[in-house]
N, C-alpha and C. Protein backbone atom coordinates (compact mmCIF):
# COMPACT_ATOMS: atom_id res chain seq x y z
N UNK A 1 -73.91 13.35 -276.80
CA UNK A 1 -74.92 13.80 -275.86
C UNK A 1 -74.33 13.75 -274.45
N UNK A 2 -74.42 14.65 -273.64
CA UNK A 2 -73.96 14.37 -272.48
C UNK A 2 -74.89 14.02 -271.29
N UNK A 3 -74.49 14.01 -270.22
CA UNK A 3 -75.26 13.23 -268.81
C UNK A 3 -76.21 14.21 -268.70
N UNK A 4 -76.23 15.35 -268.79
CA UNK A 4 -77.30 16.34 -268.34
C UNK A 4 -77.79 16.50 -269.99
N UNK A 5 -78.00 16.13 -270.88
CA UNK A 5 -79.06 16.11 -271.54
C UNK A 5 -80.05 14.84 -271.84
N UNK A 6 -78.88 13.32 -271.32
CA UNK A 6 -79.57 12.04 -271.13
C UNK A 6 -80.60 12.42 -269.73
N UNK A 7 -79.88 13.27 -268.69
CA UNK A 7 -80.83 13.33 -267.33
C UNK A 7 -82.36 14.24 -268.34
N UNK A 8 -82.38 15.44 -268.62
CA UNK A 8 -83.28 16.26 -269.17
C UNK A 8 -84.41 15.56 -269.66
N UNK A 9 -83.78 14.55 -270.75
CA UNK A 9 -84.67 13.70 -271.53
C UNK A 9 -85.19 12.74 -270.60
N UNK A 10 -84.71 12.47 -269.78
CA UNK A 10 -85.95 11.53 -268.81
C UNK A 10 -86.44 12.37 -267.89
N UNK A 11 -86.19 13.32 -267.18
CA UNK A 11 -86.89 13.82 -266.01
C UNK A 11 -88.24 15.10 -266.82
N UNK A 12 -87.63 15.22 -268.31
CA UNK A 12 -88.98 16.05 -268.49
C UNK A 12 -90.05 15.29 -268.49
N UNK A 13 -90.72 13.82 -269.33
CA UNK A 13 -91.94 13.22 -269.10
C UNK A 13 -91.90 12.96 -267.74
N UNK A 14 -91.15 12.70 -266.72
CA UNK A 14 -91.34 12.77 -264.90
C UNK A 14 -91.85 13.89 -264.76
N UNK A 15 -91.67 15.02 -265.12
CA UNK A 15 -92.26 16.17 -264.66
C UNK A 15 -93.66 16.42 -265.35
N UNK A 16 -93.75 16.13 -266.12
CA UNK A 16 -95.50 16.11 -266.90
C UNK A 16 -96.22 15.13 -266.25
N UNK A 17 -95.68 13.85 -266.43
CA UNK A 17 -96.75 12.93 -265.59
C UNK A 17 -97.01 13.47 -264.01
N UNK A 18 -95.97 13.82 -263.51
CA UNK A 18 -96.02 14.25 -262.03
C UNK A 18 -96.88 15.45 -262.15
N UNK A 19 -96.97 16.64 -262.96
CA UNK A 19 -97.53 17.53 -263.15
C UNK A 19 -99.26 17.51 -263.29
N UNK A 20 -99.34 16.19 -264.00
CA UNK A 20 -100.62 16.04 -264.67
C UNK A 20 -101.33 14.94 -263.42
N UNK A 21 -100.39 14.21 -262.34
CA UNK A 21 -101.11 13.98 -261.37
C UNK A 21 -101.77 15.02 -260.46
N UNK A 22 -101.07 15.88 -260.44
CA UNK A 22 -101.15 16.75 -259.38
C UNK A 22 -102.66 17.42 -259.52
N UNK A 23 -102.75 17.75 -260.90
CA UNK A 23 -103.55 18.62 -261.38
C UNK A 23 -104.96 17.69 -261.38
N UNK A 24 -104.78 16.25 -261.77
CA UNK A 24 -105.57 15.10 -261.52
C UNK A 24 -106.29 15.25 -260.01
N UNK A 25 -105.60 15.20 -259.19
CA UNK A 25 -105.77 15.19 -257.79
C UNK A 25 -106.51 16.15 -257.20
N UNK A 26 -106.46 16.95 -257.63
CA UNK A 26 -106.93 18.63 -257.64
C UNK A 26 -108.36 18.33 -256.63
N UNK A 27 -109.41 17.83 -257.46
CA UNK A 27 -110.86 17.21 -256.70
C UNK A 27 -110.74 16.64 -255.92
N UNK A 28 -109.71 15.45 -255.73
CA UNK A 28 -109.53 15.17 -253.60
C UNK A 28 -109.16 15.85 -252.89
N UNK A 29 -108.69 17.25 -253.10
CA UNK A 29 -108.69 17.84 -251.86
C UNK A 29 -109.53 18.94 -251.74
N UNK A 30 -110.25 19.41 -252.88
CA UNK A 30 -111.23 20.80 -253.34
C UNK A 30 -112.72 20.29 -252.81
N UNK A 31 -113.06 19.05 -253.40
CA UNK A 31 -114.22 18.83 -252.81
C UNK A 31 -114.29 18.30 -251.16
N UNK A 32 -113.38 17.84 -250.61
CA UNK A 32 -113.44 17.46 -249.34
C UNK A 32 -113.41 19.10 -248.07
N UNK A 33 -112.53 19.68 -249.02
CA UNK A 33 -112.58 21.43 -248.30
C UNK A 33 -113.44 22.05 -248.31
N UNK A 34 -114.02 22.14 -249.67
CA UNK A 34 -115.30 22.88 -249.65
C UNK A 34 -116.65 22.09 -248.66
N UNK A 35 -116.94 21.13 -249.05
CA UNK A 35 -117.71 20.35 -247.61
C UNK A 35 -117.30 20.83 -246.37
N UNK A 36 -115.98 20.58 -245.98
CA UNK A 36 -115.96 21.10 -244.89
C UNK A 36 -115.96 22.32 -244.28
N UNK A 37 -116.26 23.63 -245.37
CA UNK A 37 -116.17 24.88 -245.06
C UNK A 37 -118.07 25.13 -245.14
N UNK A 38 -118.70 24.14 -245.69
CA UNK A 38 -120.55 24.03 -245.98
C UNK A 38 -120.59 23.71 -244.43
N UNK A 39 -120.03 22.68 -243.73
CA UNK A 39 -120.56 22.02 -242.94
C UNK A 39 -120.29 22.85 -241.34
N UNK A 40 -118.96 23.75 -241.34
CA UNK A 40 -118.30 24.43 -240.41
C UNK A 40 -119.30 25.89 -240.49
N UNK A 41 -119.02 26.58 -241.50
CA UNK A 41 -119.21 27.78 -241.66
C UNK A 41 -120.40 28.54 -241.40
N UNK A 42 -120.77 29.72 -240.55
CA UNK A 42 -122.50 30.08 -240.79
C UNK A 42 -123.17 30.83 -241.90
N UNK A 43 -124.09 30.21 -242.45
CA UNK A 43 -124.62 30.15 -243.81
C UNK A 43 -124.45 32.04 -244.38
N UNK A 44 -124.70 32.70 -243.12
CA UNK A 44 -124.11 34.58 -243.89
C UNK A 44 -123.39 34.60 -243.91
N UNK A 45 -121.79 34.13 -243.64
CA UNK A 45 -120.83 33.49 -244.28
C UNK A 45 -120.00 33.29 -245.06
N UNK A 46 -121.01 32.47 -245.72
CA UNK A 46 -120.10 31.17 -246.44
C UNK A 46 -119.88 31.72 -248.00
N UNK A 47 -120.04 32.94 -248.27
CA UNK A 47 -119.81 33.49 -249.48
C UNK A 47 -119.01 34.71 -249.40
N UNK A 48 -118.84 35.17 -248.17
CA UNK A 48 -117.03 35.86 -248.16
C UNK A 48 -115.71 34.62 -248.02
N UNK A 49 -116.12 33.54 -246.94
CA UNK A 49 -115.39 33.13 -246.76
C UNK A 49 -115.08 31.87 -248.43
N UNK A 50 -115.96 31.37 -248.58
CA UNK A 50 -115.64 31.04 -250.08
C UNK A 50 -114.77 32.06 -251.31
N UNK A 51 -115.24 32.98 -251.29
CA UNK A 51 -114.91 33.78 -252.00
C UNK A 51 -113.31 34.19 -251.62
N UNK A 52 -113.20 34.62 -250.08
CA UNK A 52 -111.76 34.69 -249.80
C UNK A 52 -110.94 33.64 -250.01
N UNK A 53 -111.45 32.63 -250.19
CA UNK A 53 -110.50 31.16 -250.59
C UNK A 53 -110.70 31.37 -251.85
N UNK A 54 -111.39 31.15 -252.75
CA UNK A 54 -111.13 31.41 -254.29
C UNK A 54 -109.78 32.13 -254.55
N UNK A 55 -109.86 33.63 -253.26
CA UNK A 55 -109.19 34.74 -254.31
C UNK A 55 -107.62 34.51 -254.15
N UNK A 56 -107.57 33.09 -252.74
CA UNK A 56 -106.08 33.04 -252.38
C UNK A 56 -105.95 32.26 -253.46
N UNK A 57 -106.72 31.20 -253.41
CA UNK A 57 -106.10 30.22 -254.22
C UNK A 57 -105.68 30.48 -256.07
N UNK A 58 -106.44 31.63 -256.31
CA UNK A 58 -106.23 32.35 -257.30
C UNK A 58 -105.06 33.60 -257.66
N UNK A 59 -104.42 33.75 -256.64
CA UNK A 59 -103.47 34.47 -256.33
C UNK A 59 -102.18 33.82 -256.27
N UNK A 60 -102.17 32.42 -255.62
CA UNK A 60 -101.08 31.81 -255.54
C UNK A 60 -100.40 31.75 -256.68
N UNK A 61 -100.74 31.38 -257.86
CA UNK A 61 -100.18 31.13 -258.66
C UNK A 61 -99.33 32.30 -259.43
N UNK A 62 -99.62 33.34 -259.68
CA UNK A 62 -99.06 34.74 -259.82
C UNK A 62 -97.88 34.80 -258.88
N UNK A 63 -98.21 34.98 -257.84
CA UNK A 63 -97.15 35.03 -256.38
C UNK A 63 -95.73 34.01 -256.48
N UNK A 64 -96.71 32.33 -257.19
CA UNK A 64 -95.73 31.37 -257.01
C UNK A 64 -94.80 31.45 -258.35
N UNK A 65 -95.11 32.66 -259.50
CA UNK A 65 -94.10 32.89 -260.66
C UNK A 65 -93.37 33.57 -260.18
N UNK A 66 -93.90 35.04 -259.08
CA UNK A 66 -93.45 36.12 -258.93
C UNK A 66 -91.99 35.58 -258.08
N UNK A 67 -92.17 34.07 -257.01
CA UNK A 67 -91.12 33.68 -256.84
C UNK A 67 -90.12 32.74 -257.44
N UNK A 68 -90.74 32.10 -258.20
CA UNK A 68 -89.77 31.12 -258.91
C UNK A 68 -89.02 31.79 -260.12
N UNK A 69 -89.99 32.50 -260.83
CA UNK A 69 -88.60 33.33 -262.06
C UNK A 69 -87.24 33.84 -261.49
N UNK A 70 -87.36 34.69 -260.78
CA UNK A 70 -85.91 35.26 -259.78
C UNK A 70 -85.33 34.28 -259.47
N UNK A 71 -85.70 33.43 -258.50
CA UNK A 71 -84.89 32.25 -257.85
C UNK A 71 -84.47 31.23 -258.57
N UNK A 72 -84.84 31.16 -259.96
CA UNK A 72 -84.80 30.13 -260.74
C UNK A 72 -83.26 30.76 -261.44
N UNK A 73 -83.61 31.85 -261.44
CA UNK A 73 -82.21 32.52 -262.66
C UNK A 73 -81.29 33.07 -261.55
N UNK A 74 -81.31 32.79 -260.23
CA UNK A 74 -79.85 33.28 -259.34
C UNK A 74 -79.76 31.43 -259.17
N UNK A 75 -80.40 30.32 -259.06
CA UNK A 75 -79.60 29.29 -258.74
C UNK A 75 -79.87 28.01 -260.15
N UNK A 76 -81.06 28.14 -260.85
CA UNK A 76 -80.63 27.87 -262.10
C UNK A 76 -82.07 26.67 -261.95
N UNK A 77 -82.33 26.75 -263.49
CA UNK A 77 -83.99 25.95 -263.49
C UNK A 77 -84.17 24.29 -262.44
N UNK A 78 -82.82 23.41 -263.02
CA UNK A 78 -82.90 22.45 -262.14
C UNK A 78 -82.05 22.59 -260.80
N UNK A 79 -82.00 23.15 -260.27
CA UNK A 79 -81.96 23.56 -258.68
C UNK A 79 -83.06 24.01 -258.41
N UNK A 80 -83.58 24.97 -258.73
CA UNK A 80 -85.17 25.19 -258.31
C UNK A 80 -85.89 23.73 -258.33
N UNK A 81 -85.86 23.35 -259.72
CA UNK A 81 -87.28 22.07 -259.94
C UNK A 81 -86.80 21.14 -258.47
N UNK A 82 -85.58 21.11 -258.89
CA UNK A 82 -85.15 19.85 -257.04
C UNK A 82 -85.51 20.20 -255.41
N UNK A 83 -85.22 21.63 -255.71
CA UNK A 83 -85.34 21.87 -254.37
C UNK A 83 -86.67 22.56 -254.17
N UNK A 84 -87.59 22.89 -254.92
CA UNK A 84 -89.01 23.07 -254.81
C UNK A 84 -89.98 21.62 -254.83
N UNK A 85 -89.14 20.64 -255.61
CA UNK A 85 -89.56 19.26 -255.06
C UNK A 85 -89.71 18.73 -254.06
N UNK A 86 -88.49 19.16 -253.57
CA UNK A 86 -88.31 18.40 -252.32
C UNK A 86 -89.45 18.80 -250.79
N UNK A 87 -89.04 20.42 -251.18
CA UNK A 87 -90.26 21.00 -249.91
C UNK A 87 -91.22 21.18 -250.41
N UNK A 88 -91.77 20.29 -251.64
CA UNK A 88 -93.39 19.89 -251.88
C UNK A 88 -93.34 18.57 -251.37
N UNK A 89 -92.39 17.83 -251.19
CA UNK A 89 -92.50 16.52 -250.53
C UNK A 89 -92.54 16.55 -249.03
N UNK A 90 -91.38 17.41 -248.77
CA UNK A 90 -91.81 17.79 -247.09
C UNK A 90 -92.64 18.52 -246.90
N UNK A 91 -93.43 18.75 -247.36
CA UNK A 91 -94.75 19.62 -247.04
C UNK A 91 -95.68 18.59 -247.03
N UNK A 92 -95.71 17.77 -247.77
CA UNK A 92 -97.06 16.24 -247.97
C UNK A 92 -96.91 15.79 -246.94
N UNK A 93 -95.44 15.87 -246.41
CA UNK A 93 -95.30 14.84 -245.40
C UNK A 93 -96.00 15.18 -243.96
N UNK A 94 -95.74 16.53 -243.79
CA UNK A 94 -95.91 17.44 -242.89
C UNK A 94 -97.25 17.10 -242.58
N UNK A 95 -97.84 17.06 -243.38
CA UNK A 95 -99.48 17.66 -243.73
C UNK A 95 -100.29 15.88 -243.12
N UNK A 96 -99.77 15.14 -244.02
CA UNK A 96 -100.19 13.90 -243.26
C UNK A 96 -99.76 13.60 -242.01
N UNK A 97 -98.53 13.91 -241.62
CA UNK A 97 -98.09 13.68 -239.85
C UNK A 97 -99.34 14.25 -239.44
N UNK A 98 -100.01 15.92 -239.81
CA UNK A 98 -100.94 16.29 -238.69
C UNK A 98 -101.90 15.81 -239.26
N UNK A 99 -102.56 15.50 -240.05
CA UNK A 99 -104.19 15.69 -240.19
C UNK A 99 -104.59 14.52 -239.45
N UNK A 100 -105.61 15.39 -239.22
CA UNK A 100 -107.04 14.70 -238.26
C UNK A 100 -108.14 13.76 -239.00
N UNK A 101 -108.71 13.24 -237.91
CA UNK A 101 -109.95 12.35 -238.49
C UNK A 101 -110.87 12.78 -238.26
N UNK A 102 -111.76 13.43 -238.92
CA UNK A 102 -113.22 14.00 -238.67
C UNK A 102 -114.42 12.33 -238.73
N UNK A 103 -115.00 13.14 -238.03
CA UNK A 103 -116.72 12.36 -237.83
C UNK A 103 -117.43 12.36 -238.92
């Protein structure tokens, strides 16, 4: 067996559990957004602008194959998984440096 199939065999359950947090998590940030788009938004509204968030957030995922298949097969599956890791980590990070404290 070599080093990159001992690495494979441990980083795939890392990637499910990590996967299955993520997806876990999903409701701390969906219900705190949607409140805050009830509480911001004027009530004629709040059903395009809901709706236009549905259709992104429903889109992303299409978009986010449409980029990872290509990029995955010019630099190869684990170079993608690492380096799409990583700027999901600098992106968390990002995101907590700015956020605010609401009332």
């Amino acid at each position: 067996m070599t080093v990159y199939e001992k690495t494979a065999i441990f980083a795939f359950p890392v990637f499910v559990f990590c996967s299955f947090i993520m997806g876990a998590s999903g409701s701390f940030f969906n219900v705190p957004l949607l409140a805050h788009i009830q509480e911001t938004v004027a009530p004629e509204m709040m059903g395009k602008v809901i709706s236009l968030l549905s259709t992104a957030m429903t889109l992303a995922t299409p978009f986010g194959l449409l980029l990872a298949g290509p990029v995955s097969e010019i630099i190869g599956v684990e170079r993608w998984f690492v380096s799409s890791g990583i700027l999901m980590m600098a992106a968390g990070v990002f995101c907590l440096l700015r956020t605010k404290k609401f009332d």
